[in-house]
C-alpha atoms as a PDB file:
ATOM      1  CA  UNK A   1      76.166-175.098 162.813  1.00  0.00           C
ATOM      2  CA  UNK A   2      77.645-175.590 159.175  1.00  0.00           C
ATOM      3  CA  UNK A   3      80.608-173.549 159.959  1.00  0.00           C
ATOM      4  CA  UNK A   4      81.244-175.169 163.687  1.00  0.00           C
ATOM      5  CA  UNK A   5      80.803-178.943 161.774  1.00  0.00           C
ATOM      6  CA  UNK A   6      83.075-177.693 158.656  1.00  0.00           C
ATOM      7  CA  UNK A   7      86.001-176.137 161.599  1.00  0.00           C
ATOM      8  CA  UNK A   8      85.562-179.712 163.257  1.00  0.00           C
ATOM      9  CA  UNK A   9      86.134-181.926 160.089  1.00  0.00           C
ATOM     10  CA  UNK A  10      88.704-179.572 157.961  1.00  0.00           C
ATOM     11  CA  UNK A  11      90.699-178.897 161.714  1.00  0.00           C
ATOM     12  CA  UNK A  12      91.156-182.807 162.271  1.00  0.00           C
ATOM     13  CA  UNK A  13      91.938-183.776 158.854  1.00  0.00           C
ATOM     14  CA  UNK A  14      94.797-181.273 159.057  1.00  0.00           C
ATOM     15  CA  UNK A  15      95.908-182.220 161.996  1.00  0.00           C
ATOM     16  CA  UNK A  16      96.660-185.651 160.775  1.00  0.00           C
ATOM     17  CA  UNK A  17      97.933-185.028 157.323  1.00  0.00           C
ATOM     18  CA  UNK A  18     100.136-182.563 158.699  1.00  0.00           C
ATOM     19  CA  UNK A  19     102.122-184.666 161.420  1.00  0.00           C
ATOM     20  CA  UNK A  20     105.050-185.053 159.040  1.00  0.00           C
ATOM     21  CA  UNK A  21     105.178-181.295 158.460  1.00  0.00           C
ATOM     22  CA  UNK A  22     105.295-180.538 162.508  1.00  0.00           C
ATOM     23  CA  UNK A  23     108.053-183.057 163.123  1.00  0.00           C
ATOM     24  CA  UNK A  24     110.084-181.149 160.546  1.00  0.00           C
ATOM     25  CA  UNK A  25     108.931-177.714 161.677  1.00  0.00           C
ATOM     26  CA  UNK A  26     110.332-178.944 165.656  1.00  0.00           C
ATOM     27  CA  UNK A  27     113.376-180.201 163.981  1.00  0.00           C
ATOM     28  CA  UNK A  28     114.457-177.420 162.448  1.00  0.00           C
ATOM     29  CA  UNK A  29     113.305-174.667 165.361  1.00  0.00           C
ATOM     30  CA  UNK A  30     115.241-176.885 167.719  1.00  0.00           C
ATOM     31  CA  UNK A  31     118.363-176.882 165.827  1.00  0.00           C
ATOM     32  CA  UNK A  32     118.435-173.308 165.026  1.00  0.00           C
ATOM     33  CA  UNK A  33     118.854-171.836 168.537  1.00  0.00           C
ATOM     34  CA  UNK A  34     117.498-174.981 170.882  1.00  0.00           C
ATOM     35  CA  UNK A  35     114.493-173.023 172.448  1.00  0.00           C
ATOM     36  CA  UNK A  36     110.816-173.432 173.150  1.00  0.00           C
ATOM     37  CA  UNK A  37     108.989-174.821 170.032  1.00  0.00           C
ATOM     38  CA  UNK A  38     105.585-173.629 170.706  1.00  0.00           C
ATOM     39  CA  UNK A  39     104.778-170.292 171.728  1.00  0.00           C
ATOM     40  CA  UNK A  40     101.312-169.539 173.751  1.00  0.00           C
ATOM     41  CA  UNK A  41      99.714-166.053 173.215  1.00  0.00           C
ATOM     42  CA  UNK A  42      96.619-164.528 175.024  1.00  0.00           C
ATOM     43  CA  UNK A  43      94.220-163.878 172.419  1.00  0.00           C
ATOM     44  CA  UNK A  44      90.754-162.091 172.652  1.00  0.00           C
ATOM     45  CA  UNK A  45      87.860-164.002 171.471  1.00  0.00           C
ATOM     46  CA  UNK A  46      84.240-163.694 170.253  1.00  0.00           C
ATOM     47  CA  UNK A  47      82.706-161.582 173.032  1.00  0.00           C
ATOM     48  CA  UNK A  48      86.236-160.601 174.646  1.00  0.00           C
ATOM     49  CA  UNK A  49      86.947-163.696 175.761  1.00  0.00           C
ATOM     50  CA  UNK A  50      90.539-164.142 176.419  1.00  0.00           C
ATOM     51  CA  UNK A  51      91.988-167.565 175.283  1.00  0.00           C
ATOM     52  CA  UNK A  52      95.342-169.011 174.522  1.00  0.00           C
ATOM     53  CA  UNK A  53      96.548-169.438 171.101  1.00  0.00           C
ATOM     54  CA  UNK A  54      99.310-171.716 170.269  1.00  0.00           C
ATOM     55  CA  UNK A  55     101.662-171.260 167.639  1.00  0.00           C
ATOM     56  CA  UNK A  56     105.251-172.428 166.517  1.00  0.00           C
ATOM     57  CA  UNK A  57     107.830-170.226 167.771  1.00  0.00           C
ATOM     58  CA  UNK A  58     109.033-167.936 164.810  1.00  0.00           C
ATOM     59  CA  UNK A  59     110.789-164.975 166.529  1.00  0.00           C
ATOM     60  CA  UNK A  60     113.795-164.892 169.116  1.00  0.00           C
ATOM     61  CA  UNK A  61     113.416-166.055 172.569  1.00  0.00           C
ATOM     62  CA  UNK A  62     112.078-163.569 174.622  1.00  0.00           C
ATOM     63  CA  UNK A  63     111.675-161.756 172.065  1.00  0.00           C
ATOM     64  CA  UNK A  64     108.780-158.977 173.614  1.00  0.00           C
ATOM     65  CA  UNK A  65     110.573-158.819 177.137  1.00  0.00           C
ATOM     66  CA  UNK A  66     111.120-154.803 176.440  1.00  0.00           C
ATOM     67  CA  UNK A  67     108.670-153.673 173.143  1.00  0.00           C
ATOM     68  CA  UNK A  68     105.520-155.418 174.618  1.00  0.00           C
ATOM     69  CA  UNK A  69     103.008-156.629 172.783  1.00  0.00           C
ATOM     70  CA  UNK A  70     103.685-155.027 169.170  1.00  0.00           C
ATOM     71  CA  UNK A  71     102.893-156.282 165.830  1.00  0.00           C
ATOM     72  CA  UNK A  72     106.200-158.190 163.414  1.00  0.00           C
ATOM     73  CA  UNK A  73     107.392-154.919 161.014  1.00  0.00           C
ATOM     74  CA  UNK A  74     109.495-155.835 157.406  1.00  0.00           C
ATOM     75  CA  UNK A  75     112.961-157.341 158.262  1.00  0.00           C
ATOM     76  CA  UNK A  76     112.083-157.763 162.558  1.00  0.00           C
ATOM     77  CA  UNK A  77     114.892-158.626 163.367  1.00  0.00           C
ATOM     78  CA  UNK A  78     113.118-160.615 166.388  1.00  0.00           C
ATOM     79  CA  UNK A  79     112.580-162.800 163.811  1.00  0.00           C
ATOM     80  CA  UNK A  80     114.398-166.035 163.578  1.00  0.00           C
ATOM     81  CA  UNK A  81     115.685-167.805 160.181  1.00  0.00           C
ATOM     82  CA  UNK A  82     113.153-170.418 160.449  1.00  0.00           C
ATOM     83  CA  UNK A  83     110.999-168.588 161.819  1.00  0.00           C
ATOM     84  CA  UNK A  84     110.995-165.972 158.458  1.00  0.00           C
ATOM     85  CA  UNK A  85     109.683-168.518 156.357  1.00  0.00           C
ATOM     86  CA  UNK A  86     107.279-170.192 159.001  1.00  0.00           C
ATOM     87  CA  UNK A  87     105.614-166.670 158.999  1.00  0.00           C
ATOM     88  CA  UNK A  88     105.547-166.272 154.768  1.00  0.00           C
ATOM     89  CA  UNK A  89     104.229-169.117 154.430  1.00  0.00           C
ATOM     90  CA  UNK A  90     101.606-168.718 158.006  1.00  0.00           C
ATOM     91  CA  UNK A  91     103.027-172.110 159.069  1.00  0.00           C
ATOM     92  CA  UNK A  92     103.840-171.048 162.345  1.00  0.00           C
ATOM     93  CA  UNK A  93     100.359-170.375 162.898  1.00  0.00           C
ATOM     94  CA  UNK A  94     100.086-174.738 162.071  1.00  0.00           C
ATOM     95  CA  UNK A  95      99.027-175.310 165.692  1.00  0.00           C
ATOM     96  CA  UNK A  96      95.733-173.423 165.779  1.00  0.00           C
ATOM     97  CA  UNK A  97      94.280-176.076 164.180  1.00  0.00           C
ATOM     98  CA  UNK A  98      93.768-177.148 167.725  1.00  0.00           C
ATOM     99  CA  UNK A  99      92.492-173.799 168.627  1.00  0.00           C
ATOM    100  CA  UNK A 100      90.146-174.460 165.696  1.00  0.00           C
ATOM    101  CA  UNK A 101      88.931-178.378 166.875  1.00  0.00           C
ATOM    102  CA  UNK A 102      88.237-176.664 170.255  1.00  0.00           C
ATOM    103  CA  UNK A 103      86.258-173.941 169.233  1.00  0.00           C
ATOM    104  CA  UNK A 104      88.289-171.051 170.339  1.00  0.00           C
ATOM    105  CA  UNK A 105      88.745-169.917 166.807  1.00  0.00           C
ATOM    106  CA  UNK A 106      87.345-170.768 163.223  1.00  0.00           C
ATOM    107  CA  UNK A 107      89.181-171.055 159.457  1.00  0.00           C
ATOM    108  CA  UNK A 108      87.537-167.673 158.625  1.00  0.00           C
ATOM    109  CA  UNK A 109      86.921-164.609 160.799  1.00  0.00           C
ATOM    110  CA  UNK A 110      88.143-161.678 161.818  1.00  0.00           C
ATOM    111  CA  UNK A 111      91.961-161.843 163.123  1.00  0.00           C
ATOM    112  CA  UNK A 112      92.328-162.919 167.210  1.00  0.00           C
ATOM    113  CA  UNK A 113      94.010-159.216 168.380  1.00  0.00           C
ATOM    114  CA  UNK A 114      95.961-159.950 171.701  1.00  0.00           C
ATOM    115  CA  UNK A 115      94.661-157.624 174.691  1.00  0.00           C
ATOM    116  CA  UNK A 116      97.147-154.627 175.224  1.00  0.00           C
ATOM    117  CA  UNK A 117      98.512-154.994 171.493  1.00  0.00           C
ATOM    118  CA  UNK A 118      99.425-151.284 170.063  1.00  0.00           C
ATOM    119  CA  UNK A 119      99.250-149.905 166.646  1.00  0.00           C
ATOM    120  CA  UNK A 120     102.351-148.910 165.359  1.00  0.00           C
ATOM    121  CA  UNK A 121     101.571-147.308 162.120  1.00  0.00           C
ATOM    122  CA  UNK A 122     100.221-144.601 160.901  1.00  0.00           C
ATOM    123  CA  UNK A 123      99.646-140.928 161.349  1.00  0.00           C
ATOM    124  CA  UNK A 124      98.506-141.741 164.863  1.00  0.00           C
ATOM    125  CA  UNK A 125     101.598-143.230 166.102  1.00  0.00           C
ATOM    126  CA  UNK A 126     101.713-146.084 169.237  1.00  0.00           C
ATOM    127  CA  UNK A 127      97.720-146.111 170.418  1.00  0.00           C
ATOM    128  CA  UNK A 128      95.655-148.848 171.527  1.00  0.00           C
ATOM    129  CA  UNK A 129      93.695-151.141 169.058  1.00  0.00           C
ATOM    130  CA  UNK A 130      90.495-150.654 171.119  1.00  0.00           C
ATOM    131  CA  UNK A 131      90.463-147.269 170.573  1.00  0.00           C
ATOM    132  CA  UNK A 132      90.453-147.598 167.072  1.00  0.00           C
ATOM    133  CA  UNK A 133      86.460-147.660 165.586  1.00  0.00           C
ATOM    134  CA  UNK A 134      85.278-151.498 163.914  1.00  0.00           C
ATOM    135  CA  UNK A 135      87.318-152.983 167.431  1.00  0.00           C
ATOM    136  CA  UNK A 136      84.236-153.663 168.928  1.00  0.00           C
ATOM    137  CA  UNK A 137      81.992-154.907 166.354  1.00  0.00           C
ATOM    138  CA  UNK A 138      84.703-157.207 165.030  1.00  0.00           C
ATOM    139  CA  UNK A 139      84.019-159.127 168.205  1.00  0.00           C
ATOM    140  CA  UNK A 140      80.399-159.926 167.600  1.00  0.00           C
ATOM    141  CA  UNK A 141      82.096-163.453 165.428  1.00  0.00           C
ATOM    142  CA  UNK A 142      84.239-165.896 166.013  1.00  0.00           C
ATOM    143  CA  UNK A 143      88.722-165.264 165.544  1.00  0.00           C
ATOM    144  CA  UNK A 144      89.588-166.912 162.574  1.00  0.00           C
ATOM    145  CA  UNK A 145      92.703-168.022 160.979  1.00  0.00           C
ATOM    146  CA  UNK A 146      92.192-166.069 158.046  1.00  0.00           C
ATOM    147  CA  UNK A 147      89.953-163.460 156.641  1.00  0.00           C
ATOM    148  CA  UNK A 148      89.104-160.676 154.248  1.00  0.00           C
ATOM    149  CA  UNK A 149      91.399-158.662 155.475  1.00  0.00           C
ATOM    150  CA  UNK A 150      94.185-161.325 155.670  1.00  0.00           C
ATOM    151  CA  UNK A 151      93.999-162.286 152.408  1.00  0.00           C
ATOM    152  CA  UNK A 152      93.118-159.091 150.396  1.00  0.00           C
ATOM    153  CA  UNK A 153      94.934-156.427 151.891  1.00  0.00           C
ATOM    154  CA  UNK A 154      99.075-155.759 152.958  1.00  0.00           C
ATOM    155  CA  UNK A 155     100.322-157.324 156.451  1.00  0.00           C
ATOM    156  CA  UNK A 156     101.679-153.537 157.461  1.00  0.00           C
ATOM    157  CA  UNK A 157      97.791-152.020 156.123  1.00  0.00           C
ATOM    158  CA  UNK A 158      96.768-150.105 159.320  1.00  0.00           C
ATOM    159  CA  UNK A 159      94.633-151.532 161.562  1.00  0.00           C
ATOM    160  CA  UNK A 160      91.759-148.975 161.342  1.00  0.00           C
ATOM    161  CA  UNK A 161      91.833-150.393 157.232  1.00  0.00           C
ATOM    162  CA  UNK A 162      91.759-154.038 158.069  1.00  0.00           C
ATOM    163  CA  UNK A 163      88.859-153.413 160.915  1.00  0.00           C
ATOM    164  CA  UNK A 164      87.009-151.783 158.313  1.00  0.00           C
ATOM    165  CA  UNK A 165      87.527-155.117 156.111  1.00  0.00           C
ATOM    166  CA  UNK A 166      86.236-157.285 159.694  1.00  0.00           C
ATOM    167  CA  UNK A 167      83.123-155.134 159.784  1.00  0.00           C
ATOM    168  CA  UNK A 168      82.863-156.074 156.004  1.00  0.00           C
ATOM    169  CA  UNK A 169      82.834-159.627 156.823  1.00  0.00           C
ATOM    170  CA  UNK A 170      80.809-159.457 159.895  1.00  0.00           C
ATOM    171  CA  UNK A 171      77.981-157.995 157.384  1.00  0.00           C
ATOM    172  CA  UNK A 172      78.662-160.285 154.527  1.00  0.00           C
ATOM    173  CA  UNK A 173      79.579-163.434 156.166  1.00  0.00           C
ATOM    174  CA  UNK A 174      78.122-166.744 154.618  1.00  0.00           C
ATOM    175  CA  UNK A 175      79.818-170.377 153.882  1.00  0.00           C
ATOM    176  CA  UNK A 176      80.120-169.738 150.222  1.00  0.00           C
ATOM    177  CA  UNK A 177      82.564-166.676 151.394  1.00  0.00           C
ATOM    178  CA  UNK A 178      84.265-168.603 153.911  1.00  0.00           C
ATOM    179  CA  UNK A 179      85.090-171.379 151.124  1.00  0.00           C
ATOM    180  CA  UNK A 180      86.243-168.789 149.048  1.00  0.00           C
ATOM    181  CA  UNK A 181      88.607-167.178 151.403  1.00  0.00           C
ATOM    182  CA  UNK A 182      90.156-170.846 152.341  1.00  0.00           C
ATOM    183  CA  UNK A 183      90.990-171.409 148.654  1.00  0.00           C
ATOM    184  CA  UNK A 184      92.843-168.133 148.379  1.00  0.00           C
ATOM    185  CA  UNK A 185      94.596-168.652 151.739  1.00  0.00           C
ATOM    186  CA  UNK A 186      96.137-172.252 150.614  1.00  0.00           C
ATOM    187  CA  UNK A 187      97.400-170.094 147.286  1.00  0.00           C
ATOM    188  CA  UNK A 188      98.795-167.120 149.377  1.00  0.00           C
ATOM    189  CA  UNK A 189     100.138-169.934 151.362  1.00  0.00           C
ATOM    190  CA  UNK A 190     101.771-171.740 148.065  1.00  0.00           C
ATOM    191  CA  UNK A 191     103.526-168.300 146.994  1.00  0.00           C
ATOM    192  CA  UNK A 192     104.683-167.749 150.588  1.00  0.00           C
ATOM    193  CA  UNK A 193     103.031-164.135 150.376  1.00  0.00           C
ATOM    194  CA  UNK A 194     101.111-163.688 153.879  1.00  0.00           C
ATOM    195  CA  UNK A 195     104.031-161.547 154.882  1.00  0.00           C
ATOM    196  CA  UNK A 196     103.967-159.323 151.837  1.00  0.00           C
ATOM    197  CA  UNK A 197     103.743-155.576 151.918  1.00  0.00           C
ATOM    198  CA  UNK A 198     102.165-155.485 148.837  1.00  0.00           C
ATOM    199  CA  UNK A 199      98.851-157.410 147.086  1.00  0.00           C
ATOM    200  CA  UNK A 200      98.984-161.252 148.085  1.00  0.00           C
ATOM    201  CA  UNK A 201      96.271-162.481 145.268  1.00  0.00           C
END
């Protein structure tokens, strides 16, 4: 109940302190090739549930119509000017602060994986995340915005190392944690490193 009421508080004071920041955000997607501003994504949830994420559009439009579901690589060149420093900085991800408010997701938590997504790195090659062991117990928690394995290891790590990190936090998890994990995430945020191939903090 401490982490629900902390979500609820922290997700509607940055939703009003950050209007000014959005309006900018819209201005500048809109001017840089006129699409859609927000993008919606089917995410899976605590327990599998399948909810829609909302997030400010950062790559081209269209941009999955052949690939599929597959995660941003170094230099995508899906990726749209704006939408290169929306994603160092994890601004495009500004809107799931309603996700947050309604529960769908928390600040801390294990990443929200979208259903079909593939693993492109690695000696394994293309496979699905599911089959890949921690999937399932990562599930047992809320999706949150950011996490262990956000914050402490690469954005390209493979997935069977971050899921390894999620089982970590799914052990470990307490408020003091979750505090501490917000705190690094504004810094990463303030050095622009969440896209970083190398160590963020």
């Amino acid at each position: 109940m401490l982490k629900r009421s902390f979500d609820i508080f922290l997700s509607s004071i940055g939703l009003l302190v950050s209007i000014p920041l959005w309006l900018l955000i819209v201005l500048k997607i809109k001017l840089e090739d006129r699409g859609p501003i927000f993008y919606l994504q089917e995410r899976v949830g605590k327990h599998g549930k399948i909810f829609k994420v909302i997030k400010f559009r950062s790559m081209i439009v269209d941009a999955e119509k052949d690939a599929g579901p597959i995660q941003a690589t170094e230099h995508d060149p899906r990726v749209t000017k704006i939408g290169s420093y929306l994603r160092k900085t994890a601004m495009d991800e500004l809107p799931q602060l309603i996700n947050i408010f309604k529960g769908d997701m928390s600040f801390v938590g294990p990443r929200a994986l979208r259903p079909a997504e593939k693993e492109v790195f690695g000696k394994e090659g293309e496979i699905k995340i599911e089959d890949i062991p921690g999937y399932q117990k990562r599930l047992e928690v809320t999706p949150g915005l950011t996490g262990l394995a956000q914050v402490y290891i690469p954005a390209d790590a493979p997935r069977r190392q971050k899921f390894r990190y999620d089982m970590l936090y799914v052990k470990k998890q307490s408020f003091c944690l979750d505090m501490k994990l917000v705190l690094l995430s504004f810094w990463i945020t303030f050095k622009g490193k969440w896209e970083s191939r190398e160590k963020k903090i």
